[in-house]
Protein backbone atom coordinates (compact mmCIF):
# COMPACT_ATOMS: atom_id res chain seq x y z
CA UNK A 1 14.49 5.75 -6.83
CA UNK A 2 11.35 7.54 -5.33
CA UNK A 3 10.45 8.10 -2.14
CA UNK A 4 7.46 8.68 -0.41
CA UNK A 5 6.35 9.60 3.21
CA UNK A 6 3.30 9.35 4.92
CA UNK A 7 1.84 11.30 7.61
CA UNK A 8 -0.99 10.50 10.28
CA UNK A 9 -2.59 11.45 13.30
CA UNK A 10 -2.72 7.51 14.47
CA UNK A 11 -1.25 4.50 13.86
CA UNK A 12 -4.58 3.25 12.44
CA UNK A 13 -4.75 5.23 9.73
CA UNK A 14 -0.95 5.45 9.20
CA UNK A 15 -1.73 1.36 8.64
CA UNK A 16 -4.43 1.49 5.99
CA UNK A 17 -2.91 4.73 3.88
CA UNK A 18 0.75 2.65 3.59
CA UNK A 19 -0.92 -0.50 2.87
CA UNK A 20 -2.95 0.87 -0.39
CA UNK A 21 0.41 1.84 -1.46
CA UNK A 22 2.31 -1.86 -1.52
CA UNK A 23 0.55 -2.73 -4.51
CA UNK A 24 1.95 0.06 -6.36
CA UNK A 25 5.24 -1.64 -5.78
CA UNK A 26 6.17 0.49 -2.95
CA UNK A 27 7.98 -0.73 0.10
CA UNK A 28 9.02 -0.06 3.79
CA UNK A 29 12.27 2.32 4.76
CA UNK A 30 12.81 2.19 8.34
CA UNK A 31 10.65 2.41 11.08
CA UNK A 32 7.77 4.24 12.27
CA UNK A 33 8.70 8.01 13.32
CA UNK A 34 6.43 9.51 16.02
CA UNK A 35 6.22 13.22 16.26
CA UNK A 36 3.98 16.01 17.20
CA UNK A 37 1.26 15.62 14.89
CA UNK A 38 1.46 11.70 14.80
CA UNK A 39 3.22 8.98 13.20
CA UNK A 40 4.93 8.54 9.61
CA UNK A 41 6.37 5.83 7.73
CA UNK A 42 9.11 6.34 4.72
CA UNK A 43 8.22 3.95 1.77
CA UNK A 44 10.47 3.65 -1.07
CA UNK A 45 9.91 2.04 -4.76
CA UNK A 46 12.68 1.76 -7.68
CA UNK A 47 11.56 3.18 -10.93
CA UNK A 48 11.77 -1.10 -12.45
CA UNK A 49 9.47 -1.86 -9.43
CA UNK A 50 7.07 0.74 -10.68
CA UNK A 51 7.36 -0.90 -14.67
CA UNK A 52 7.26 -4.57 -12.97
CA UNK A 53 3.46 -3.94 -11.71
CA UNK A 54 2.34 -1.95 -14.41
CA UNK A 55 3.33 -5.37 -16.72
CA UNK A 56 1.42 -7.74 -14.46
CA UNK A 57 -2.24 -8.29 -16.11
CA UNK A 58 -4.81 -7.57 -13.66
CA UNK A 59 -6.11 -10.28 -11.37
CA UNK A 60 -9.92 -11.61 -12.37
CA UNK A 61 -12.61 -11.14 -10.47
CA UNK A 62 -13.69 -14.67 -8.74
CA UNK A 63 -16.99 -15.92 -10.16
CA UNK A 64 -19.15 -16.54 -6.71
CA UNK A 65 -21.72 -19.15 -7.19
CA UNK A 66 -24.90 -18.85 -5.10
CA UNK A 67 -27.55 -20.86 -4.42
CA UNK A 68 -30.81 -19.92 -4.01
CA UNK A 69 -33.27 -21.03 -1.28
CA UNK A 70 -36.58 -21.13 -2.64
């Protein structure tokens, strides 16, 4: 089992650095902690959570159509 924590000055950014992490296969411990030089979140991710996503294939790209004005 791994464990990670992250540390921020604001719950903004405390938001976007965990969320990059979930598709790594890592998930929420707990709550948020504030302190003295911000906020942290514990994230945890089991070592056959980490295999699972490296198995997945990636997702494809969606072909946009456009149309053009002319």
């Amino acid at each position: 089992m791994e464990y990670n924590i992250i540390v921020a000055p604001n719950l903004e950014t405390l938001a976007t650095e965990v969320a990059v992490l979930f598709p790594q296969g890592w998930k929420l411990k707990g709550g948020i902690i504030e302190h003295a030089d911000g906020f942290s979140q514990q994230l945890i991710r089991k070592a056959s959570d980490k295999l699972k996503q490296s198995q997945m294939p990636a997702p494809r790209a969606k072909q946009r159509r456009t149309k053009w004005i002319e």
